[in-house]
N, C-alpha and C. Protein backbone atom coordinates (compact mmCIF):
# COMPACT_ATOMS: atom_id res chain seq x y z
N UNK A 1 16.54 7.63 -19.30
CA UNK A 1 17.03 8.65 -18.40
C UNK A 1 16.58 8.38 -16.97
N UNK A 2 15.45 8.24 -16.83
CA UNK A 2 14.48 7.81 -15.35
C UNK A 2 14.38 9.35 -14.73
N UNK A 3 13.93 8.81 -13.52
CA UNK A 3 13.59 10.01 -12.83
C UNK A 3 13.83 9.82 -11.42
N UNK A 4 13.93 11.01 -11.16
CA UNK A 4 14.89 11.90 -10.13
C UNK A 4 14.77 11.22 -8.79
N UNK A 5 15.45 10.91 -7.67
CA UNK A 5 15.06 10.32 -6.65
C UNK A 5 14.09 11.17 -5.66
N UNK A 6 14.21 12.53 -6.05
CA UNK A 6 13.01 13.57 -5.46
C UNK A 6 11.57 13.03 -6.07
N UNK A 7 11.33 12.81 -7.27
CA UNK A 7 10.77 12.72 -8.03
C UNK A 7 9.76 11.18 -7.53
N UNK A 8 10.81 10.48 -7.42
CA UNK A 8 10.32 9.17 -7.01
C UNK A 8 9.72 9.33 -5.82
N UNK A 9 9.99 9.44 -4.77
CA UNK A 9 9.66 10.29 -3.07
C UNK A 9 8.61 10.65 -3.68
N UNK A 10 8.04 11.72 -4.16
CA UNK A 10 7.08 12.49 -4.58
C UNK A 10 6.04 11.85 -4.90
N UNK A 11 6.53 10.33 -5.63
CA UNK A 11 5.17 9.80 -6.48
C UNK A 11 5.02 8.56 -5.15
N UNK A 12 5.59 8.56 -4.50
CA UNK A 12 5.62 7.04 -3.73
C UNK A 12 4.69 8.06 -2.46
N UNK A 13 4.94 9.24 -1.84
CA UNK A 13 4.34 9.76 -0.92
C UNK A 13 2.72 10.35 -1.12
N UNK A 14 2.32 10.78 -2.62
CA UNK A 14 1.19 10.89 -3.14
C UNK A 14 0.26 9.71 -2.94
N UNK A 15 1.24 8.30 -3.63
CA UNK A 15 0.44 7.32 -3.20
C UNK A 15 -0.21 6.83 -1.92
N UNK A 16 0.74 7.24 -1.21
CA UNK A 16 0.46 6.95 0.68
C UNK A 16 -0.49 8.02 0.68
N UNK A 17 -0.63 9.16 0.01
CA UNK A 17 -1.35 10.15 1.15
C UNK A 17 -2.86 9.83 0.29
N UNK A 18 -3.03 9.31 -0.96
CA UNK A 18 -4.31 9.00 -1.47
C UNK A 18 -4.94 7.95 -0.68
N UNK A 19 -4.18 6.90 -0.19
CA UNK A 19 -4.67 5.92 0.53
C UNK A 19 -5.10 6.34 1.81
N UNK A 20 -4.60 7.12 2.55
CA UNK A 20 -4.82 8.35 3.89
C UNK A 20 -5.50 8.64 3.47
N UNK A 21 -6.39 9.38 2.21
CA UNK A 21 -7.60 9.98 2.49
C UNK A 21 -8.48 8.95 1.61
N UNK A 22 -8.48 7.60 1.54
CA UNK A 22 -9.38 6.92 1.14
C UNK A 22 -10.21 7.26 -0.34
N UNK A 23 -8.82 7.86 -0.80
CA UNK A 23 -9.29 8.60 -2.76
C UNK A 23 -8.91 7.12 -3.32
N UNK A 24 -9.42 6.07 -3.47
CA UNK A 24 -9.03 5.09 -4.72
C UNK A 24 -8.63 5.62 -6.47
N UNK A 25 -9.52 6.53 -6.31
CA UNK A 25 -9.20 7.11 -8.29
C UNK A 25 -7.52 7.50 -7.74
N UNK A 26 -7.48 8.32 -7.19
CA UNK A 26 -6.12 8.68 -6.83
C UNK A 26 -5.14 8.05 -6.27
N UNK A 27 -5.19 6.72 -5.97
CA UNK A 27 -4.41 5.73 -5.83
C UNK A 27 -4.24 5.20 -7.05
N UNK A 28 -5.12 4.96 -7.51
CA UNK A 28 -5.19 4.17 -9.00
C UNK A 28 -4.46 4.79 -9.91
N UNK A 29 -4.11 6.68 -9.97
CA UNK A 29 -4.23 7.33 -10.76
C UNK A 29 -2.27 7.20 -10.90
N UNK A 30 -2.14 6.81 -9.70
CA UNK A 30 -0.51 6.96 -9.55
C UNK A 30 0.37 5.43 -10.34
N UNK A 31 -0.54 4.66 -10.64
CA UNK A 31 0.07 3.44 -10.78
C UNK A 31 -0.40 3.66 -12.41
N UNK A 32 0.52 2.91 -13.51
CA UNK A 32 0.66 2.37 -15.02
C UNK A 32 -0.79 1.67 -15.11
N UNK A 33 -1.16 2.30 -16.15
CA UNK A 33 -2.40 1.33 -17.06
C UNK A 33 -2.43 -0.18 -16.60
N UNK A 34 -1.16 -0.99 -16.85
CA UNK A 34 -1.05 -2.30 -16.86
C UNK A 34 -0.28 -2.42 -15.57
N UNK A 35 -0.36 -2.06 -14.41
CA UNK A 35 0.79 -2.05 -13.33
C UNK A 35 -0.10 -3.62 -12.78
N UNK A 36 1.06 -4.21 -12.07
CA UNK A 36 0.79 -5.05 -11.37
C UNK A 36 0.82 -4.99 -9.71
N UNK A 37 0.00 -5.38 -9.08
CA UNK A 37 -0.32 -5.06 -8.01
C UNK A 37 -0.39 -6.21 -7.10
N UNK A 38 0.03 -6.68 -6.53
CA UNK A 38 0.57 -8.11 -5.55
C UNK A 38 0.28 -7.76 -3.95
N UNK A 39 -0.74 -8.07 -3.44
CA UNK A 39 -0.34 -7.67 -1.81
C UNK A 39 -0.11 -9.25 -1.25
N UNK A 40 1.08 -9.78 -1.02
CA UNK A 40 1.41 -10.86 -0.52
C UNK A 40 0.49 -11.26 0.53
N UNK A 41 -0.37 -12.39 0.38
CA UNK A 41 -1.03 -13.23 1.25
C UNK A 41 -2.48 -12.77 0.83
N UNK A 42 -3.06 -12.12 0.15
CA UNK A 42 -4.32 -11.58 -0.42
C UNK A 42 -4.89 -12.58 -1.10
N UNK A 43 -6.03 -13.08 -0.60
CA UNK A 43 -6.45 -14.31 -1.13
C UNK A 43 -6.93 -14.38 -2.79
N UNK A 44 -7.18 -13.36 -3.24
CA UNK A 44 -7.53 -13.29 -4.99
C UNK A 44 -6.43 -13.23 -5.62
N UNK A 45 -5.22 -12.88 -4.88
CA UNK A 45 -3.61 -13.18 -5.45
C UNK A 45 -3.29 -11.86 -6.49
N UNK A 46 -2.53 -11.61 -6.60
CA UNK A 46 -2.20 -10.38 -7.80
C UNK A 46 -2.58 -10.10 -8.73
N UNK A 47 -2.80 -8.95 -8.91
CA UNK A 47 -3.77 -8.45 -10.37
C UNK A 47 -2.66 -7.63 -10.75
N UNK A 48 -3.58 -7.55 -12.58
CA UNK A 48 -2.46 -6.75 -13.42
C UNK A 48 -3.68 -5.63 -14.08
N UNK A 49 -3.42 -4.46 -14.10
CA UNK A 49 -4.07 -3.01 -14.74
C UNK A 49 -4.28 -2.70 -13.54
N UNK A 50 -4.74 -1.39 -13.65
CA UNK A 50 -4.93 -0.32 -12.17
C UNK A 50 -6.41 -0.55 -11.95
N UNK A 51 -7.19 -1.14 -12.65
CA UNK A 51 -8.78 -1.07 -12.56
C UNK A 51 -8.74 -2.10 -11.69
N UNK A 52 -7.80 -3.47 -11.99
CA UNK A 52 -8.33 -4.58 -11.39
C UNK A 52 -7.84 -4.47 -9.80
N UNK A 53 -6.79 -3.40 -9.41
CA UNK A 53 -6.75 -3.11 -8.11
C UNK A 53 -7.54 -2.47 -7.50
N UNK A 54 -8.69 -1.50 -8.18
CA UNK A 54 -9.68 -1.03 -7.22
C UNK A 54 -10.60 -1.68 -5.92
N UNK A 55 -10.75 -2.93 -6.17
CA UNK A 55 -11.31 -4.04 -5.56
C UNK A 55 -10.83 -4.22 -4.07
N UNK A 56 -9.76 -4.40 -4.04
CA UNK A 56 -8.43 -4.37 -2.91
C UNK A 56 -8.31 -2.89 -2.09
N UNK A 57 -8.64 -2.15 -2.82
CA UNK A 57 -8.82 -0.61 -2.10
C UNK A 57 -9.64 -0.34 -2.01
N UNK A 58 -10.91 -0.51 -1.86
CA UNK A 58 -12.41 -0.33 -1.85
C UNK A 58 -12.83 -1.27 -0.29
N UNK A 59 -11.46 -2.36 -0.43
CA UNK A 59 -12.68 -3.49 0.57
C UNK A 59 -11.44 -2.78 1.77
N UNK A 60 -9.88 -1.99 1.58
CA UNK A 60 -9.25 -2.02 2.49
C UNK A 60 -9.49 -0.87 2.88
N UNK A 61 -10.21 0.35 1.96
CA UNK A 61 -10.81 1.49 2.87
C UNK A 61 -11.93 1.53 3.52
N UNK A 62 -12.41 0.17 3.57
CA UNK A 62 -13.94 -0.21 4.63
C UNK A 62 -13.16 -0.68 5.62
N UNK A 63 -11.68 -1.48 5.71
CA UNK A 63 -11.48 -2.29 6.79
C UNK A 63 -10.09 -1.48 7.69
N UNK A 64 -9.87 -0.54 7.39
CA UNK A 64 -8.80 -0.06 7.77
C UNK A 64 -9.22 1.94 7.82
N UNK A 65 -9.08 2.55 8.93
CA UNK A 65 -9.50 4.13 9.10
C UNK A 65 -8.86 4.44 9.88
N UNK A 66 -8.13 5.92 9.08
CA UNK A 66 -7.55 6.69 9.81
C UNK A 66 -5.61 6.08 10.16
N UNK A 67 -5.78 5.85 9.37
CA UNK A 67 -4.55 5.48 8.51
C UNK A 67 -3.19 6.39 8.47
N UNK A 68 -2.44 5.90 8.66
CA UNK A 68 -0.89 6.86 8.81
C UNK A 68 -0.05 5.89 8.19
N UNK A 69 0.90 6.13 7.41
CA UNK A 69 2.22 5.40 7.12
C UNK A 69 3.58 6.58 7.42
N UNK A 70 4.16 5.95 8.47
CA UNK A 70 5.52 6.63 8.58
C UNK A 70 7.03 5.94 7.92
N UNK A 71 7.45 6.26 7.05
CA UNK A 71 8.55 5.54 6.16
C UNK A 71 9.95 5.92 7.69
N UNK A 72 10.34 4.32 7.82
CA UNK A 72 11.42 4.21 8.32
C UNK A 72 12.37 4.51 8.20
N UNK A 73 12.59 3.83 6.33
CA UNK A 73 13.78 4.10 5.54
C UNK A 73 12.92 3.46 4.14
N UNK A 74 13.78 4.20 2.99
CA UNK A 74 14.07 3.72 1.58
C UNK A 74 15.10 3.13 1.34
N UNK A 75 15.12 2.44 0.12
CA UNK A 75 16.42 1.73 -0.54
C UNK A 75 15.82 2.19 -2.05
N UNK A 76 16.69 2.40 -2.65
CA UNK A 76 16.24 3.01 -4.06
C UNK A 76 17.54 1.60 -5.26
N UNK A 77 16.47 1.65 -6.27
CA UNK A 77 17.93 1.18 -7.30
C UNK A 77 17.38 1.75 -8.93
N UNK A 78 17.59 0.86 -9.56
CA UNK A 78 17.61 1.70 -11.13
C UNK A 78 16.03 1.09 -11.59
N UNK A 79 14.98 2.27 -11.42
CA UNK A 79 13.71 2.00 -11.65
C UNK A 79 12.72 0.97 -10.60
N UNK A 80 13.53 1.30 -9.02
CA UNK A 80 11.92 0.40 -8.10
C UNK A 80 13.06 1.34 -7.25
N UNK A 81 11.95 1.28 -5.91
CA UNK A 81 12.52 1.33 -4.23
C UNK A 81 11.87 0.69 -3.75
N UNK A 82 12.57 0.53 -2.31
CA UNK A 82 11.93 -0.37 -1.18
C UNK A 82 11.30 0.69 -0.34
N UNK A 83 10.20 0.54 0.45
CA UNK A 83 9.90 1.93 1.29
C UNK A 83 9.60 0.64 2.75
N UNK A 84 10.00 0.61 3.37
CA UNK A 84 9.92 -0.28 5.06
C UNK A 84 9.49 1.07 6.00
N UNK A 85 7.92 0.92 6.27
CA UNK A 85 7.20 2.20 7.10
C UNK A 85 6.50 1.02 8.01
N UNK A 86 5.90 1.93 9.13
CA UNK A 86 4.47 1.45 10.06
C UNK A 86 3.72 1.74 9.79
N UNK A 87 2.50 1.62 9.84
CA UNK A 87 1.47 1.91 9.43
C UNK A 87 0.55 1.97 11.07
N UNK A 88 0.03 2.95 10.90
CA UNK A 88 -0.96 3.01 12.22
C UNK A 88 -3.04 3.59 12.02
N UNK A 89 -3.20 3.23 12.60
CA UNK A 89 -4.73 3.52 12.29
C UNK A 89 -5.64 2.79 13.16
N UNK A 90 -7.00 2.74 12.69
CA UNK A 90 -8.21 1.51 13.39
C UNK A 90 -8.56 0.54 12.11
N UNK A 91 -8.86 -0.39 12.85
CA UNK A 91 -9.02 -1.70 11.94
C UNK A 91 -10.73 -1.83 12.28
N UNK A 92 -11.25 -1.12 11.49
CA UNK A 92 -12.51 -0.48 11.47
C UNK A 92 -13.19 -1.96 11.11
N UNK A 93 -13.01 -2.77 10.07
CA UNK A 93 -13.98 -3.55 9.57
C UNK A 93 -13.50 -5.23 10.06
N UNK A 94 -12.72 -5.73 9.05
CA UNK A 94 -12.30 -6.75 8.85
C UNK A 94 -10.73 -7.03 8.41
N UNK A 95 -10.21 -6.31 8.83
CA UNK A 95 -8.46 -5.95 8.05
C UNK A 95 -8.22 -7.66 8.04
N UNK A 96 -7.58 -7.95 6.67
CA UNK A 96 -7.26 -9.28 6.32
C UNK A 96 -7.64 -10.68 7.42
N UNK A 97 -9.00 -10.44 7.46
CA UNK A 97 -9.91 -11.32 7.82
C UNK A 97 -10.32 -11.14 9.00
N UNK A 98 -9.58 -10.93 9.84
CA UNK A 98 -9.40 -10.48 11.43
C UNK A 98 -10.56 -9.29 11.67
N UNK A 99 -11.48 -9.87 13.05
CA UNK A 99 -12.43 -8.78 13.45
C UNK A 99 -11.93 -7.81 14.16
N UNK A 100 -11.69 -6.41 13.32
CA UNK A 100 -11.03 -5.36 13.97
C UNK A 100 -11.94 -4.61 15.30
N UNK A 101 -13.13 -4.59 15.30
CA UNK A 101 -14.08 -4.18 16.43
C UNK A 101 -13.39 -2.48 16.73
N UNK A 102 -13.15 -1.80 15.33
CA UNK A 102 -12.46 -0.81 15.87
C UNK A 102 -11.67 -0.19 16.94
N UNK A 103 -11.00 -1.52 16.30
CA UNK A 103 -9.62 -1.16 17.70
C UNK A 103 -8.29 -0.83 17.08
N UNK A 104 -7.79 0.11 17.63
CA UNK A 104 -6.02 0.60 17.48
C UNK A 104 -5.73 -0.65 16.61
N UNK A 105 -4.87 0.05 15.36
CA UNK A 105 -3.91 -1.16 14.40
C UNK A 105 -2.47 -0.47 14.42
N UNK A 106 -1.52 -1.30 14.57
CA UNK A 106 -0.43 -0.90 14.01
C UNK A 106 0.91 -2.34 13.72
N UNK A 107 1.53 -2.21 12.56
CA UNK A 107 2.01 -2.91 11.98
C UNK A 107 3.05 -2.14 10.99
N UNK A 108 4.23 -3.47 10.61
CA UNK A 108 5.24 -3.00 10.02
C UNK A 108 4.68 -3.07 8.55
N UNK A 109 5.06 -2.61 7.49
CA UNK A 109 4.65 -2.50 6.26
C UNK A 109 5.81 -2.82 5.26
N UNK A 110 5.95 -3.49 4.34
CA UNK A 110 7.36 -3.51 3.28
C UNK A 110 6.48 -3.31 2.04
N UNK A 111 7.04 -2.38 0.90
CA UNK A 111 6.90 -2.57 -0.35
C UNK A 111 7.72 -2.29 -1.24
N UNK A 112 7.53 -2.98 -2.40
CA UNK A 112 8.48 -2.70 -3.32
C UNK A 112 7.85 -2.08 -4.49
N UNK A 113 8.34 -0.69 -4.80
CA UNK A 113 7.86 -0.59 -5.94
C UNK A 113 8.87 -0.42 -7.19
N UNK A 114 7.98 -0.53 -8.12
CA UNK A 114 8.60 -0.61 -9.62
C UNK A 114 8.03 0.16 -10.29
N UNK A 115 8.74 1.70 -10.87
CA UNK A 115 8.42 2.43 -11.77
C UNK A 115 8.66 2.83 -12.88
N UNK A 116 7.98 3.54 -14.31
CA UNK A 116 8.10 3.89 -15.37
C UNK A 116 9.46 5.60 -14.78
N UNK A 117 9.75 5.77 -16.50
CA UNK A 117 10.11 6.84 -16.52
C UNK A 117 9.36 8.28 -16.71
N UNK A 118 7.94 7.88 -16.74
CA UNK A 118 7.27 8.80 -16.52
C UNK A 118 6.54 9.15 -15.34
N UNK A 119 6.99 8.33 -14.27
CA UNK A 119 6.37 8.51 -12.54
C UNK A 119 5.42 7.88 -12.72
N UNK A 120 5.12 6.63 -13.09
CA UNK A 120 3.70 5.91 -12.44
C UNK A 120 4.54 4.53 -12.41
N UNK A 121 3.60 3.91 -11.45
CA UNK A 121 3.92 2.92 -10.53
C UNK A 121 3.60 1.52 -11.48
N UNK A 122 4.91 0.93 -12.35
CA UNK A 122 4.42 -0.14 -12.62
C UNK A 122 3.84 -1.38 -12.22
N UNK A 123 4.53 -1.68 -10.85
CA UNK A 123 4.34 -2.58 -9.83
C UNK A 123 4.26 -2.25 -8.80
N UNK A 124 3.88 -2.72 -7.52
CA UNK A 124 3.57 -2.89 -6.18
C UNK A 124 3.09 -4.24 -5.81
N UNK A 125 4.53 -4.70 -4.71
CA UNK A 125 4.29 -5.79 -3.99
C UNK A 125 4.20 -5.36 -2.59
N UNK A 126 3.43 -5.88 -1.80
CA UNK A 126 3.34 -5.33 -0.48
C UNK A 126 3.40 -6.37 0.71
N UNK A 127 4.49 -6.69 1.99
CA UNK A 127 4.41 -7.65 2.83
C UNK A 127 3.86 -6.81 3.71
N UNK A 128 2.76 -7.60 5.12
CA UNK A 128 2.46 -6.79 5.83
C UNK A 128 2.79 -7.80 7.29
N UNK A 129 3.22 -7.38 8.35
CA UNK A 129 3.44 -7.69 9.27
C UNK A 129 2.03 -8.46 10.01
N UNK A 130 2.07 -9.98 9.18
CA UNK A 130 0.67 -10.49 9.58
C UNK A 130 0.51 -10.97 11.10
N UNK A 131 1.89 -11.19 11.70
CA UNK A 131 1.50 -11.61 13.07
C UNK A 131 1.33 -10.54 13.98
N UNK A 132 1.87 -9.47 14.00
CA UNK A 132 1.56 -8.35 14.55
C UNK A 132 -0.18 -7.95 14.49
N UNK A 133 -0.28 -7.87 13.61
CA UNK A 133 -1.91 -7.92 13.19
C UNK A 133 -2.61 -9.19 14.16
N UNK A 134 -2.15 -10.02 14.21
CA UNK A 134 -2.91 -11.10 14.45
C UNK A 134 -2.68 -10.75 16.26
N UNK A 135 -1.56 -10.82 16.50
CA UNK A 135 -1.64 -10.53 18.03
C UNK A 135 -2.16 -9.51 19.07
N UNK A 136 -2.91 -8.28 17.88
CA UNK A 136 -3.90 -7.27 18.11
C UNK A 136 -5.30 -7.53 17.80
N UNK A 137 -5.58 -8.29 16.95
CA UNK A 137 -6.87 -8.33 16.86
C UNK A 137 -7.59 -10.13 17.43
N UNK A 138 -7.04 -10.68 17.61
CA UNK A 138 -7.44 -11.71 18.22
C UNK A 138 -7.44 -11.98 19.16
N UNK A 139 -7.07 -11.00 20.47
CA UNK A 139 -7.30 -11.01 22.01
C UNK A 139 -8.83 -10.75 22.52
């Protein structure tokens, strides 16, 4: 049957707003037992279960504060969407290697997710606008 495109919105915006308040259980809590989790260019490369993504959200809520994602647009199809947002915040620590010296971040964001029919997030792949990043924090 799947679920509702409200429905989907609902579970994809929970996820953003757990990551906004730096809740990992509650990031975790939104994604499948076995979900796979991919952030393109992440040097430990993709993990599979929601535990083995805690790692990745632990080191990106030390390196990234105060955090906003504004969704541009969606693309939806039969069980994933695309969500293409900005993301704005301070790059408090080390955001993907780069010495943030707590300075202003902002960057384009792409992900794709892939969900069950019971609203949790089987997959998440995530591209992040690495040169943008790079042309802010390396001046």
């Amino acid at each position: 049957m799947g679920i509702s495109r409200e429905q989907v919105d609902r579970l994809i915006d929970a996820h953003f707003q757990y990551e906004h308040s730096d809740d990992v259980n509650g990031v975790l809590a939104t994604l499948a037992p076995d979900a796979r989790h991919d952030i393109v260019g992440w040097p430990s490369g993709p993990t599979v279960g929601r535990e083995n993504a805690r790692a990745f959200y632990e080191n990106m809520f030390d390196d990234l504060a105060d955090g906003r994602t504004r969704s541009v647009r969606r693309l939806y199809g039969e069980g994933f969407v695309v969500d293409e947002s900005i993301w704005e915040g301070r790059a408090a620590g080390q955001p993907f290697g780069f010495d943030g010296r707590d300075r202003p971040l902002t960057f384009r964001i792409l992900h794709v997710f892939e969900y069950d029919d019971n609203g949790a997030i089987l997959s998440e792949n995530v591209w992040c606008d690495f040169l943008a990043i790079a042309r802010q924090l390396t001046t």
